[in-house]
C-alpha atoms as a PDB file:
ATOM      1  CA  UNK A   1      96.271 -40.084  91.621  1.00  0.00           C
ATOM      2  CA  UNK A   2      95.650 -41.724  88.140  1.00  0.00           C
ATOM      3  CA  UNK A   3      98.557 -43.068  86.714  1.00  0.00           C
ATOM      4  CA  UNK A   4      98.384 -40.792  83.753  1.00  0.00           C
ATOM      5  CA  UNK A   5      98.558 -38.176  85.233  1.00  0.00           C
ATOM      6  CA  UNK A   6     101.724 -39.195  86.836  1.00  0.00           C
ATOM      7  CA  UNK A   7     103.166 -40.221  83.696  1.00  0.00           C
ATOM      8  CA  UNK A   8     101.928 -36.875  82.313  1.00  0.00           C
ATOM      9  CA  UNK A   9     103.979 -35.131  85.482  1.00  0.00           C
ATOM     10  CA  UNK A  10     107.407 -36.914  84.907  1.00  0.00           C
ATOM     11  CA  UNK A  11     107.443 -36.397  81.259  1.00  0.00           C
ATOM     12  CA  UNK A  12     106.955 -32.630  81.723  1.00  0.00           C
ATOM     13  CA  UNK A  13     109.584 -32.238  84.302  1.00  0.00           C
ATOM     14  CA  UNK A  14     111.712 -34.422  82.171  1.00  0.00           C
ATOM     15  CA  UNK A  15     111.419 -31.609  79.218  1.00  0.00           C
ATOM     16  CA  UNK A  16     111.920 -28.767  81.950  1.00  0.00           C
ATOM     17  CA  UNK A  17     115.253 -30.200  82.702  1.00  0.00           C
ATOM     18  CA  UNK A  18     116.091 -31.242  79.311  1.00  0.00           C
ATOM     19  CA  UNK A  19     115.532 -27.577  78.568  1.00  0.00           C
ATOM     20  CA  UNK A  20     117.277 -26.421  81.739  1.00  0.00           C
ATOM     21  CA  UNK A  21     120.188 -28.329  80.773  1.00  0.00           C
ATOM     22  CA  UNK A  22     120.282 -27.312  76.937  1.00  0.00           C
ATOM     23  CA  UNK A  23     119.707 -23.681  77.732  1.00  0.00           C
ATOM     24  CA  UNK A  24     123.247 -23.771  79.905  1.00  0.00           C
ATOM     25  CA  UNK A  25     125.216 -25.256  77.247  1.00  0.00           C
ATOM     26  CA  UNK A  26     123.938 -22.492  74.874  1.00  0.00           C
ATOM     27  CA  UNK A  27     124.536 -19.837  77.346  1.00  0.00           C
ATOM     28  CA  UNK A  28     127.726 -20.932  79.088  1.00  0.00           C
ATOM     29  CA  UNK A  29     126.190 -21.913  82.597  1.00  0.00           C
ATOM     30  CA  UNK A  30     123.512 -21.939  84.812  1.00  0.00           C
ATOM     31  CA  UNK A  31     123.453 -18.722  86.068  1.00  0.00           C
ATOM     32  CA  UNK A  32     123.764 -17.175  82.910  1.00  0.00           C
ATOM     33  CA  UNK A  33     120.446 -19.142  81.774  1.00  0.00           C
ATOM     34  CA  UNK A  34     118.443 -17.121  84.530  1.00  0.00           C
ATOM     35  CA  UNK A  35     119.755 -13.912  82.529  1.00  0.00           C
ATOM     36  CA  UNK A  36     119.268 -15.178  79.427  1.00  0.00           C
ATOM     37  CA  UNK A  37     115.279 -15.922  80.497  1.00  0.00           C
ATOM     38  CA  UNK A  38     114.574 -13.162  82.656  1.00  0.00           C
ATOM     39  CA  UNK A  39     115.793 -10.219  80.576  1.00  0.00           C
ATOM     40  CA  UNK A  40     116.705 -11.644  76.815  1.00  0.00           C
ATOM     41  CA  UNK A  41     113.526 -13.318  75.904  1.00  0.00           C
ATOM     42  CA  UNK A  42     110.835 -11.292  76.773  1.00  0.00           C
ATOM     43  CA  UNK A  43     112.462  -8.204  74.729  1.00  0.00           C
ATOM     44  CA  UNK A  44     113.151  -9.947  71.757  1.00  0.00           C
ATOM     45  CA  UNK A  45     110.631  -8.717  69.609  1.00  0.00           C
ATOM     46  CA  UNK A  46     110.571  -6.577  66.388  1.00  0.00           C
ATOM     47  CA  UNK A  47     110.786  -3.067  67.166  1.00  0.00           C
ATOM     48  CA  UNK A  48     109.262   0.104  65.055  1.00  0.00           C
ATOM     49  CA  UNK A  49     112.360   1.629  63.751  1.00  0.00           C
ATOM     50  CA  UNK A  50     112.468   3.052  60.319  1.00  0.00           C
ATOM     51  CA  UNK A  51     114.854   4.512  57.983  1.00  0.00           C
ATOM     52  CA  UNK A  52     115.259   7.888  58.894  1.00  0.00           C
ATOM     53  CA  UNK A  53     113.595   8.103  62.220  1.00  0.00           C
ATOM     54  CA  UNK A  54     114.761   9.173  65.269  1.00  0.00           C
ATOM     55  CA  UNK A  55     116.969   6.384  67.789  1.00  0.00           C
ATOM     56  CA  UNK A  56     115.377   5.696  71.590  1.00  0.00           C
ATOM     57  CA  UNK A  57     117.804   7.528  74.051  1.00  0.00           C
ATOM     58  CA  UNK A  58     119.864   5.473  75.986  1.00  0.00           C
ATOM     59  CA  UNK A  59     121.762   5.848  78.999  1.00  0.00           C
ATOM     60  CA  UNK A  60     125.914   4.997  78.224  1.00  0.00           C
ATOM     61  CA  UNK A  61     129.099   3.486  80.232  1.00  0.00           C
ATOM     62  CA  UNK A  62     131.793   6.398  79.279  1.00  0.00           C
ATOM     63  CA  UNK A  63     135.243   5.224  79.008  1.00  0.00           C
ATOM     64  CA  UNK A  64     136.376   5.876  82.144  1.00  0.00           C
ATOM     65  CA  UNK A  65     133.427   3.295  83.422  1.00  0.00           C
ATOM     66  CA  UNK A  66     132.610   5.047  86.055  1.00  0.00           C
ATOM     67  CA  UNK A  67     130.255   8.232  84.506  1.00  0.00           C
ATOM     68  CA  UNK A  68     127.564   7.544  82.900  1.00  0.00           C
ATOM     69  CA  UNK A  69     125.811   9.940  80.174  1.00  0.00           C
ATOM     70  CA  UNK A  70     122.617   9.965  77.532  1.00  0.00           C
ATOM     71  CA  UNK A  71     123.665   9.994  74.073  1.00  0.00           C
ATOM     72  CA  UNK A  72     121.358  12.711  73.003  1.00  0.00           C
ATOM     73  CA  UNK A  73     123.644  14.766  76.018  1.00  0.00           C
ATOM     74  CA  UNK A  74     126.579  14.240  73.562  1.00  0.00           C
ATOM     75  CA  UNK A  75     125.340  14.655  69.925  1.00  0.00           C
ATOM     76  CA  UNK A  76     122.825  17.012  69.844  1.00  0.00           C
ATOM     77  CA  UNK A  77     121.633  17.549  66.640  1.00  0.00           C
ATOM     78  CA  UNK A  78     124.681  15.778  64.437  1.00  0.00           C
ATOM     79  CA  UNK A  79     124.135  11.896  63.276  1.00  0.00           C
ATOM     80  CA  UNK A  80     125.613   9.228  65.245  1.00  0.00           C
ATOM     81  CA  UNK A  81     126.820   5.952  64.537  1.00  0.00           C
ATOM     82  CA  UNK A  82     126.762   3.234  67.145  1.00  0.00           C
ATOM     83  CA  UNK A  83     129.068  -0.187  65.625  1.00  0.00           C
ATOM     84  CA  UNK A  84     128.385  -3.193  67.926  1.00  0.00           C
ATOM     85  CA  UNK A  85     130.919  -5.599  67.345  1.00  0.00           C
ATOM     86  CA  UNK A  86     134.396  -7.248  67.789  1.00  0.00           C
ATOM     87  CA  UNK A  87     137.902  -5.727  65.893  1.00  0.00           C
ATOM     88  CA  UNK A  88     139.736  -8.797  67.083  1.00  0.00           C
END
């Protein structure tokens, strides 16, 4: 094998790990890397909401956290407002 190529190997796993290792400090630990990568970055994209139109139905937790319900199930036709965030 030509030595270039293995210099061109070892660098590149050298940046995997480097990445590897910079991704778990952002996201706490290893295993919450994997979750970060598998489902986080291949949604984050713009999406095609406007002002005024309609909100995707999603399936809800209720506060009992065991039931689970669509939103649309629970407003019907009256305007809902959904505040992600912490009070503390």
């Amino acid at each position: 094998m030509n030595c270039f190529w293995k210099w061109t190997a070892a660098i590149f796993g050298i940046v995997i790990v480097a990445a590897f290792i910079a991704l778990s400090v952002m996201a706490g630990s290893p295993k919450d890397v994997y979750g970060m990568v598998r489902y986080a970055l291949p949604h984050m994209h713009r999406g095609t909401l406007k002002i005024g139109s309609d909100a995707p139905d999603a399936r809800i937790v209720a506060l009992d956290g065991v039931s689970r319900f669509h939103i649309r199930e629970r407003t019907r036709d009256r305007p809902l407002v959904l505040v992600f965030g912490s009070f503390t």
